[in-house]
C-alpha atoms as a PDB file:
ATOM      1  CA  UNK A   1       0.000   0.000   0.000  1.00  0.00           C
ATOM      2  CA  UNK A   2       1.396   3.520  -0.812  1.00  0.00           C
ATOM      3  CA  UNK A   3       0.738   6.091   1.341  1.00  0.00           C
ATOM      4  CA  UNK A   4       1.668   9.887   0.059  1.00  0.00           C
ATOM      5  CA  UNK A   5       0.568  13.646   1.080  1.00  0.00           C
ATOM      6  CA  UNK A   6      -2.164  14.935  -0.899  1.00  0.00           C
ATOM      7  CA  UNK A   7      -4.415  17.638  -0.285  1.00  0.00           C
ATOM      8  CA  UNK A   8      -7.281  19.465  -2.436  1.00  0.00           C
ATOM      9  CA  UNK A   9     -10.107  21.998  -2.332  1.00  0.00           C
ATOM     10  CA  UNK A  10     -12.510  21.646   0.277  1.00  0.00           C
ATOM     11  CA  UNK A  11     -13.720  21.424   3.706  1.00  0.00           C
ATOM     12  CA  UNK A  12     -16.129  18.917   7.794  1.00  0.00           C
ATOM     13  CA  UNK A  13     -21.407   9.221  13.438  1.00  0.00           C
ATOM     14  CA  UNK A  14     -18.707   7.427  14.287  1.00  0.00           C
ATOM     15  CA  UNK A  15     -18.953   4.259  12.210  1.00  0.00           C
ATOM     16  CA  UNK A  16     -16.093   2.521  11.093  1.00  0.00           C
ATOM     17  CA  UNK A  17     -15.145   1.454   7.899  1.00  0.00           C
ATOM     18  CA  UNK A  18     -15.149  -2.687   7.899  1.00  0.00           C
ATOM     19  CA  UNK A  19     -15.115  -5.096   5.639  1.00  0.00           C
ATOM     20  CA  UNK A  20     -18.502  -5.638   6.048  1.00  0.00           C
ATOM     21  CA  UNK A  21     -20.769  -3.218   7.244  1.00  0.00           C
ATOM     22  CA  UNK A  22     -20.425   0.896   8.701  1.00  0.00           C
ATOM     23  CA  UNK A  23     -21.895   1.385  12.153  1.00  0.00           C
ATOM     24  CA  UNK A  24     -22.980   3.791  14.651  1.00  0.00           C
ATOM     25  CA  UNK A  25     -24.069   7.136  14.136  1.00  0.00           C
ATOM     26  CA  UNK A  26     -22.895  10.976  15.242  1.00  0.00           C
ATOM     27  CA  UNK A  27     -23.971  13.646  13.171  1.00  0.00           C
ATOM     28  CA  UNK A  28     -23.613  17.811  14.188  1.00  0.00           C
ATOM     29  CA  UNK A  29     -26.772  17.683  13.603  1.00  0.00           C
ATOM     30  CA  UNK A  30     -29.616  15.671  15.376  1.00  0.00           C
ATOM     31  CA  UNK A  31     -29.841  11.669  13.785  1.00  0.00           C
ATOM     32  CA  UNK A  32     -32.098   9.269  13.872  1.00  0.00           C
ATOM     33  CA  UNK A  33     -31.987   5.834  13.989  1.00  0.00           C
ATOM     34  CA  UNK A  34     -28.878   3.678  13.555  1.00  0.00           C
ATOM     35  CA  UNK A  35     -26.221   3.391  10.368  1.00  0.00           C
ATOM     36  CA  UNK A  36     -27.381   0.998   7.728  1.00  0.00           C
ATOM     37  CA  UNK A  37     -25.132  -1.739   6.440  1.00  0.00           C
ATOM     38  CA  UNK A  38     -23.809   0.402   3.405  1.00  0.00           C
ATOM     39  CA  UNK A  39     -21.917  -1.985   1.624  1.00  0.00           C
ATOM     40  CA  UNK A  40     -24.596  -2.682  -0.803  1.00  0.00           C
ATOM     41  CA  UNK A  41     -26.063  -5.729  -2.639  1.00  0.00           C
ATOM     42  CA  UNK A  42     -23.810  -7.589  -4.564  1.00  0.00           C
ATOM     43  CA  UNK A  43     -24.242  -8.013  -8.207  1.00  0.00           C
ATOM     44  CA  UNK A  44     -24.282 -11.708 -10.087  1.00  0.00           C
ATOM     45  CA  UNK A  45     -20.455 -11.374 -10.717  1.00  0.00           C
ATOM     46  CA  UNK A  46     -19.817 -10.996  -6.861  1.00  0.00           C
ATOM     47  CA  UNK A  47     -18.705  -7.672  -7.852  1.00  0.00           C
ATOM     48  CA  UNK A  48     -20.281  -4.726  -5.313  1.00  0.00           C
ATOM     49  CA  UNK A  49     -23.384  -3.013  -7.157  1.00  0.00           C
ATOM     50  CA  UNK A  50     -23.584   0.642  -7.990  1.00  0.00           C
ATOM     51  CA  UNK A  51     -27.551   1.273  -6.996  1.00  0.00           C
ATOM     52  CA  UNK A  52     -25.980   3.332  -3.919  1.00  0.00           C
ATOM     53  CA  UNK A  53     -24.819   6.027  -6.259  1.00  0.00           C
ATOM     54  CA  UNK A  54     -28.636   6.840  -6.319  1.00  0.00           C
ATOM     55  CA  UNK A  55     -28.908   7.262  -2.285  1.00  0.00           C
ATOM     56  CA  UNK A  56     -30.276  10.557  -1.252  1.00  0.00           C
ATOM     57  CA  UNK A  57     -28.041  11.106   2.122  1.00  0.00           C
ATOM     58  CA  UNK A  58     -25.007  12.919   1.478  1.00  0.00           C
ATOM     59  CA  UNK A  59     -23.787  10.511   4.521  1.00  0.00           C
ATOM     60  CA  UNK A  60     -24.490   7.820   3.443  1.00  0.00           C
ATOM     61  CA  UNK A  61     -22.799   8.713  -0.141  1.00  0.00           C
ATOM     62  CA  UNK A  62     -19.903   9.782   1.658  1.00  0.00           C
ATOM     63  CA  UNK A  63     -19.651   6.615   3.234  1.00  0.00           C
ATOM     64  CA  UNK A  64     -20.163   5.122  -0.280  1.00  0.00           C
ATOM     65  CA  UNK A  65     -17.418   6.332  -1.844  1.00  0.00           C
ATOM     66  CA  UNK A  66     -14.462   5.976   1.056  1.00  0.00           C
ATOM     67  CA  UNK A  67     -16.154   2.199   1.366  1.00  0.00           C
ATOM     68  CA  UNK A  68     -15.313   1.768  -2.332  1.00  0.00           C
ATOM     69  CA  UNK A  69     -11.706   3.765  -1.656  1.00  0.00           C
ATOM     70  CA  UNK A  70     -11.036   1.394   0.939  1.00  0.00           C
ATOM     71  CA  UNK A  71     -11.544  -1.398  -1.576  1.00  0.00           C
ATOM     72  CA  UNK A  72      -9.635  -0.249  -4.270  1.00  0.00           C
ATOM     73  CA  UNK A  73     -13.382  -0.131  -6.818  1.00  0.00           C
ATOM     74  CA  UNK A  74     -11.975   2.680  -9.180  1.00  0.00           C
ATOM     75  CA  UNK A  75     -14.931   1.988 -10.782  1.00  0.00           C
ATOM     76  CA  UNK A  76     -17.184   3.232  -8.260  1.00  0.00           C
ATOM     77  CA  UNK A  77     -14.970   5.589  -7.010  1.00  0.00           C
ATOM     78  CA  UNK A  78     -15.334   7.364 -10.591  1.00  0.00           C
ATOM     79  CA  UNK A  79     -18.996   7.382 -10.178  1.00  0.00           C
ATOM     80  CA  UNK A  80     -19.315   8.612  -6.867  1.00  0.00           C
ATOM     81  CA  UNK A  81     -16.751  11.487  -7.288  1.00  0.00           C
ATOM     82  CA  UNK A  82     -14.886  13.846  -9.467  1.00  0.00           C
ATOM     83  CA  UNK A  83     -12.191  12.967 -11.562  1.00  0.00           C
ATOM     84  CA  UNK A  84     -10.260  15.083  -9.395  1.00  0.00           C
ATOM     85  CA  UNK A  85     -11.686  13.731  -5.788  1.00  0.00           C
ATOM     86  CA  UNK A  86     -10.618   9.550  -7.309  1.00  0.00           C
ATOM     87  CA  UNK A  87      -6.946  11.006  -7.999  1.00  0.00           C
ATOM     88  CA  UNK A  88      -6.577  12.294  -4.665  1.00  0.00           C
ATOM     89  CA  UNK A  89      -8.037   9.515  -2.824  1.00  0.00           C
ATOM     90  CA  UNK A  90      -5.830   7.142  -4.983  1.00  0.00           C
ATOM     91  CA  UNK A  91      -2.685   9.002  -4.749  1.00  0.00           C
ATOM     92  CA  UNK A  92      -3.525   9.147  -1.324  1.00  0.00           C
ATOM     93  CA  UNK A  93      -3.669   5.469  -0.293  1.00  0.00           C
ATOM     94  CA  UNK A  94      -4.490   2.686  -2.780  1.00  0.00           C
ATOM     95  CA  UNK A  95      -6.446   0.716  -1.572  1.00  0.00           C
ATOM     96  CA  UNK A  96      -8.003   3.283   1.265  1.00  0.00           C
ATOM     97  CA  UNK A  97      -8.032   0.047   3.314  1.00  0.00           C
ATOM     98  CA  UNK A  98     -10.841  -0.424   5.985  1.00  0.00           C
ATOM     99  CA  UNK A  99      -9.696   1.409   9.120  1.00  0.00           C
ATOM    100  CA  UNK A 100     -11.538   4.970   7.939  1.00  0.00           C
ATOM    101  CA  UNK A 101     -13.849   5.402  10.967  1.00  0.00           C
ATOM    102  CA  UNK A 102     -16.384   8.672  10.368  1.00  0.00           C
ATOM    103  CA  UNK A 103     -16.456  10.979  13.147  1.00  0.00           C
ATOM    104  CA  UNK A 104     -18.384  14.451  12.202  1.00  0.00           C
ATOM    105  CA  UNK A 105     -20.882  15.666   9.671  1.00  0.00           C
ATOM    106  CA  UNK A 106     -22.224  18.680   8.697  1.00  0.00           C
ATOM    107  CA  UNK A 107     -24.368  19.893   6.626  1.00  0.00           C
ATOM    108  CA  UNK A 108     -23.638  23.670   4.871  1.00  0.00           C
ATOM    109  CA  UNK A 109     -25.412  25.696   2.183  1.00  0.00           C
ATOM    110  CA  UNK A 110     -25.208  23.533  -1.494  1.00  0.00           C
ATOM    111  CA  UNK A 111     -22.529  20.977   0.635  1.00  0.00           C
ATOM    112  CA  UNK A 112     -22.507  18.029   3.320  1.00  0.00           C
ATOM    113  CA  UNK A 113     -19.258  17.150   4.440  1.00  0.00           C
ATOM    114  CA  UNK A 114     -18.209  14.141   6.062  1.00  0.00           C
ATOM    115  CA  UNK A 115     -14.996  13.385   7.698  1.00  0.00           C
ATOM    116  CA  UNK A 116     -13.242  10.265   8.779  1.00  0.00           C
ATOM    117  CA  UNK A 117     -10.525   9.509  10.948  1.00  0.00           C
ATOM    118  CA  UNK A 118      -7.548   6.715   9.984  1.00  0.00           C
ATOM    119  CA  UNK A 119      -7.995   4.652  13.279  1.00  0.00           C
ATOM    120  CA  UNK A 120      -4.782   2.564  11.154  1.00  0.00           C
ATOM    121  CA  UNK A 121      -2.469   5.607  10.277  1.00  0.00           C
ATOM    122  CA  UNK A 122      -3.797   8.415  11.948  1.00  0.00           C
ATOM    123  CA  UNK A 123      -5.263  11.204   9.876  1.00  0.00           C
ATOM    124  CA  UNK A 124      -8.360  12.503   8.431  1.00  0.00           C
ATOM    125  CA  UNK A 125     -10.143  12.995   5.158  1.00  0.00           C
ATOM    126  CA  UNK A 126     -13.395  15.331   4.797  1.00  0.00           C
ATOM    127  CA  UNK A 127     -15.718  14.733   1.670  1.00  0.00           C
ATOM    128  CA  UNK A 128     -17.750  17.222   0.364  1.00  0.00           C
ATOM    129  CA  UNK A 129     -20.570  16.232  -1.662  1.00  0.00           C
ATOM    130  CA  UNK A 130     -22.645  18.029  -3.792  1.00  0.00           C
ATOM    131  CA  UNK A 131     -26.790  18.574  -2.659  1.00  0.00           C
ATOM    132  CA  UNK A 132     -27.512  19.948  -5.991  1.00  0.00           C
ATOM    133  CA  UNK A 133     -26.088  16.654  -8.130  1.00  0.00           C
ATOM    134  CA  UNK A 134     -27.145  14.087  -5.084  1.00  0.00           C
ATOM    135  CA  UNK A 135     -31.164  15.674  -5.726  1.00  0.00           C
ATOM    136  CA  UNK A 136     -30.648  15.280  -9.402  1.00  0.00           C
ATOM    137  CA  UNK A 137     -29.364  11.931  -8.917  1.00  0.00           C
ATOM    138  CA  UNK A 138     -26.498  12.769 -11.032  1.00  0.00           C
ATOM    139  CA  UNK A 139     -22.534  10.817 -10.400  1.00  0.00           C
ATOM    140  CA  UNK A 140     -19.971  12.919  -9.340  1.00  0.00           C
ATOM    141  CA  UNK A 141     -21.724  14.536  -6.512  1.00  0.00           C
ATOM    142  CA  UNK A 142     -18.816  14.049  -4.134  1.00  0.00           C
ATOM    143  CA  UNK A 143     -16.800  16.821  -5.488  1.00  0.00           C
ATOM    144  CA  UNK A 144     -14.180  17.707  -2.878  1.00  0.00           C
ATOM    145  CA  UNK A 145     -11.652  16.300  -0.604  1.00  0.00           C
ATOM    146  CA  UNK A 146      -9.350  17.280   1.767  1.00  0.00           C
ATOM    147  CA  UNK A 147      -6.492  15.250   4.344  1.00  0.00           C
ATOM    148  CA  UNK A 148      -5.143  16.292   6.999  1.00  0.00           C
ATOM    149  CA  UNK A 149      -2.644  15.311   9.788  1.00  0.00           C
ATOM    150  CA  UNK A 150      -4.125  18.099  12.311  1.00  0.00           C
ATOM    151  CA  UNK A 151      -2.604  17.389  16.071  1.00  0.00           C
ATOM    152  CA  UNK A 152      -5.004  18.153  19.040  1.00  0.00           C
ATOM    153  CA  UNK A 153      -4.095  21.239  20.582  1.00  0.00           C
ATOM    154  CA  UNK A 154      -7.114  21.692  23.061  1.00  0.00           C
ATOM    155  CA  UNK A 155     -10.703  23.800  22.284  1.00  0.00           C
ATOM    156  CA  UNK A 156      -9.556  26.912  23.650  1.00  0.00           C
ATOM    157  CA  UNK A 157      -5.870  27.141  21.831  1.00  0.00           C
ATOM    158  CA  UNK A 158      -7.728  25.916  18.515  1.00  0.00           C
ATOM    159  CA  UNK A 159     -10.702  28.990  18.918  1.00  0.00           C
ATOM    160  CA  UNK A 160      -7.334  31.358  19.571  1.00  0.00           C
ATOM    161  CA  UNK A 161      -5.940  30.167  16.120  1.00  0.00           C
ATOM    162  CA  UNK A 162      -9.173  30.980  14.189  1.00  0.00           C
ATOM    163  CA  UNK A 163      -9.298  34.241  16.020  1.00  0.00           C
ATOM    164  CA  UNK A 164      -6.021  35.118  14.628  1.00  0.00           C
ATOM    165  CA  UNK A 165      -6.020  33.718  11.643  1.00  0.00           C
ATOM    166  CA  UNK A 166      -9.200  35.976  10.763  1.00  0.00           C
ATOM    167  CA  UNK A 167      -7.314  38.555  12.629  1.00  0.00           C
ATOM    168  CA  UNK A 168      -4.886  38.752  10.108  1.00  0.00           C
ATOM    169  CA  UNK A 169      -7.276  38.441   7.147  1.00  0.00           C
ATOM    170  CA  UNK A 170      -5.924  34.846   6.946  1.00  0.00           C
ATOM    171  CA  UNK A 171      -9.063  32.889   4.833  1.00  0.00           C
ATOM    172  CA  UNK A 172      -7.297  29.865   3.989  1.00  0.00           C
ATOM    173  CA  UNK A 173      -6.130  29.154   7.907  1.00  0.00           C
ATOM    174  CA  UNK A 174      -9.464  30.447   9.370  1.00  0.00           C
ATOM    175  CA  UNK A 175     -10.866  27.666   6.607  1.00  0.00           C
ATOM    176  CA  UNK A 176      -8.710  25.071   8.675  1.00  0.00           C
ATOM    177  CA  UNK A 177     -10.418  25.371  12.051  1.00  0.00           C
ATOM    178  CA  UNK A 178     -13.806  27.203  10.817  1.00  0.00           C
ATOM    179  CA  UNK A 179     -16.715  25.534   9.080  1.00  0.00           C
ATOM    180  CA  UNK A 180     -17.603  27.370   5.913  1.00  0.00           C
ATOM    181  CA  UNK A 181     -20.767  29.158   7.392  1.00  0.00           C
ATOM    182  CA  UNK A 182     -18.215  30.069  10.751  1.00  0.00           C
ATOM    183  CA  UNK A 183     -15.901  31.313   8.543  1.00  0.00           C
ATOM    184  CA  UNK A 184     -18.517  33.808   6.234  1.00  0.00           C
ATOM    185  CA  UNK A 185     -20.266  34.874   9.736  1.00  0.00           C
ATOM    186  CA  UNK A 186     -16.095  36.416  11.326  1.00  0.00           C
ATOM    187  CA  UNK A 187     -15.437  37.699   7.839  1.00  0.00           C
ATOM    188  CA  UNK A 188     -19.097  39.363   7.030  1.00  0.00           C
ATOM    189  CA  UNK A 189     -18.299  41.158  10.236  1.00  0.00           C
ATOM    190  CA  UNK A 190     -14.670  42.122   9.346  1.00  0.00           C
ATOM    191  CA  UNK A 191     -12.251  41.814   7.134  1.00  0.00           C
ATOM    192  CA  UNK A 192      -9.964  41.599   8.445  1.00  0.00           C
ATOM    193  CA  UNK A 193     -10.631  40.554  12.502  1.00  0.00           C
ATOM    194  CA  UNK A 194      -7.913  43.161  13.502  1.00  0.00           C
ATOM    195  CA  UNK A 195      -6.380  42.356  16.689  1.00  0.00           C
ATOM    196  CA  UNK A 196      -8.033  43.963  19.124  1.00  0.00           C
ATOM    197  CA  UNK A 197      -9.913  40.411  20.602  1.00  0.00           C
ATOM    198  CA  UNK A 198      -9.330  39.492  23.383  1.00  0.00           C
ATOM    199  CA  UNK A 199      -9.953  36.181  25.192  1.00  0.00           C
ATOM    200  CA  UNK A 200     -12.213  36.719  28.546  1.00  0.00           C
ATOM    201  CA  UNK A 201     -13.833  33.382  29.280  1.00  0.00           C
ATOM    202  CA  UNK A 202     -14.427  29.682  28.115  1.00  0.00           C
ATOM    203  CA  UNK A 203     -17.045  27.206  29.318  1.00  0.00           C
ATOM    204  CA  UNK A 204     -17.983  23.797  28.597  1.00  0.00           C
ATOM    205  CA  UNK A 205     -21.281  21.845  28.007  1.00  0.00           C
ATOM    206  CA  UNK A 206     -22.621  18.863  26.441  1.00  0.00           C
ATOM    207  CA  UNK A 207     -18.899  18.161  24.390  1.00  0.00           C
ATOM    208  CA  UNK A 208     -18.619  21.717  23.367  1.00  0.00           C
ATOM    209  CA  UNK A 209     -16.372  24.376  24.724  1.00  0.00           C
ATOM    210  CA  UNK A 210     -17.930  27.963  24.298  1.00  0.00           C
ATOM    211  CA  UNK A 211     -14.902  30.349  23.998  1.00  0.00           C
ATOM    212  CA  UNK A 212     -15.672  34.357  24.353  1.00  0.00           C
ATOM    213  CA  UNK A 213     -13.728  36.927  23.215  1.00  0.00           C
ATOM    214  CA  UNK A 214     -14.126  40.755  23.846  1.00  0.00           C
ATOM    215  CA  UNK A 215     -13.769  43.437  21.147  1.00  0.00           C
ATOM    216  CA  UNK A 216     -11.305  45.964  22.802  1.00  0.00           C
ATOM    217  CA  UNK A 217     -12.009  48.561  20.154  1.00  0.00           C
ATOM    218  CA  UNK A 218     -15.207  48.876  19.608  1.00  0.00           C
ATOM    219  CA  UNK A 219     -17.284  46.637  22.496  1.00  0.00           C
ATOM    220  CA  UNK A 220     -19.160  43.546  21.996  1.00  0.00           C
ATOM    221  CA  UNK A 221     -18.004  40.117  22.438  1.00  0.00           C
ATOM    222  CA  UNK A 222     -17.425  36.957  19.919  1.00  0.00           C
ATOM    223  CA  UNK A 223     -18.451  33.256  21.651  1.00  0.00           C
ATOM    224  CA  UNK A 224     -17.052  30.779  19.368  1.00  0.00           C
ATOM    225  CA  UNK A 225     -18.267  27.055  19.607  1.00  0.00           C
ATOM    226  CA  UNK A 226     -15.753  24.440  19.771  1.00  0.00           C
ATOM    227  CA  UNK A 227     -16.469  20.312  18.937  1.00  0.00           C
ATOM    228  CA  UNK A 228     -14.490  18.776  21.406  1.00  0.00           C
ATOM    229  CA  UNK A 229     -14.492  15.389  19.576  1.00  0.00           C
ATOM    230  CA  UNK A 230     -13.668  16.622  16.318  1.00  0.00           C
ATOM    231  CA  UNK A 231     -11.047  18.531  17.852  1.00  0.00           C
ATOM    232  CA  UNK A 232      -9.490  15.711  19.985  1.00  0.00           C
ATOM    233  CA  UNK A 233      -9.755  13.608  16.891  1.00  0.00           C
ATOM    234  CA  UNK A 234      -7.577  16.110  15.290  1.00  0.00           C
ATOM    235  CA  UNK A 235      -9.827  17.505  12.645  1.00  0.00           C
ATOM    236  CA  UNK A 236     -10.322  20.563  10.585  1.00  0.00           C
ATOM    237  CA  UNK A 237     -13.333  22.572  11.060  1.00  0.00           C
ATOM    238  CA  UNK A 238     -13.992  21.919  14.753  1.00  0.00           C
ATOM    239  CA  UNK A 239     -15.254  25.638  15.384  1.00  0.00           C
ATOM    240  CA  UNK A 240     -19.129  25.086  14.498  1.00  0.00           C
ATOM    241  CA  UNK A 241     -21.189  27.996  15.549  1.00  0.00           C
ATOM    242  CA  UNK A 242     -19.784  31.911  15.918  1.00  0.00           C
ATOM    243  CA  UNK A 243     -22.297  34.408  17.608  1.00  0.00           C
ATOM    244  CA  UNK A 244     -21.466  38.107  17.853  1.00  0.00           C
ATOM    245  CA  UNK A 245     -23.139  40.117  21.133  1.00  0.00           C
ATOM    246  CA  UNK A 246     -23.135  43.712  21.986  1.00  0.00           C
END
């Protein structure tokens, strides 16, 4: 198995990645019921069979396509994603093998993103798939991919990095710890941050840490809301919700 670096557009339950079957369930937002058994019927050749291309969860097409990574099925892989999403994954790890365990979803306006955690290697990768294709039923919907070897640096030090990465006017750092709808909120506000916030408080509750910042030069405060999972897990993207208060 090769294993190289690769890294593409894009942004970002737990059920792990088997031979046989994905299980468990954790989404950002609320989920019901269990994971299904998403390795799909198998065709007369033995051969996996492609109706899941026509599933109508972003999820559960996620899941679809790193399944058929972890196989090595270029052929499905093609379907599922972009040209450009199989020649990552591939140059990536070929196979993807079976130890890609999902931890976080979330869904953002046109894109879901999914990400999963190398349980084997350590790691993540976050897919990004498509709502417009997936309603259409169209291939390809899975359109963007991203790895990363993020290292757990605690909620509060992670919220300090986005803070001064938008500080700065950094949007391709902020990207790394902000979701895309965290990211448009700190930079609809101002562009850049400036560096006039300043850390005042942090709090947790129910596996989130709420980190509050106070603007210094003109009033008002930022809370910033931290996934402690995702974080731990070493992700991208763990800073989920951004609220500004006067």
């Amino acid at each position: 198995m090769k294993i190289t670096s690769a890294s593409v557009t894009a942004l970002g339950a737990a059920a792990v990645l088997g031979a046989a079957a994905l299980t468990g369930a954790a989404h950002a937002t609320a989920s019901s019921g269990g994971a299904p058994d998403l390795a799909g019927p198998l065709s007369a050749s033995g051969a996996p069979a492609l109706a899941a291309v026509t599933t109508t969860s972003p999820v559960a097409y996620a899941d679809n396509l790193v399944r058929a990574w972890g196989r090595g099925d270029r052929q499905q892989v093609d379907q599922l994603g972009t040209a450009s999403v199989a020649r990552a994954l591939f140059a990536y790890s070929d196979p993807g093998g079976v130890s890609w365990r999902r931890t976080w979803s979330l869904c953002a306006p046109g894109t879901n993103y999914a990400t999963y955690h190398d349980d084997a290697r350590g790691g993540t990768v976050t897919i990004g798939v498509s709502d417009v294709l997936l309603s259409e039923g169209r291939q390809h919907a899975a359109y963007q991919v991203r790895f990363s070897q993020a290292h757990p640096i605690g909620p509060v030090a992670y919220a300090d990095r986005l803070v001064q990465a938008w500080g700065r006017g950094d949007r391709r750092a902020a990207a790394s710890y902000a979701t895309p709808r965290v990211a448009n909120i700190l930079f609809a506000h101002a562009d850049p941050g400036g560096s006039h916030w300043r850390r005042v408080s942090s709090s947790g509750a129910a596996g989130t840490t709420y980190v509050t910042y106070h603007d210094d030069l003109h009033g008002g405060h930022l809370v910033l809301a931290v996934h402690n999972a995702a974080e731990q897990d070493g992700q991208l993207h763990a800073v989920y919700d951004a609220r500004f208060t006067r």
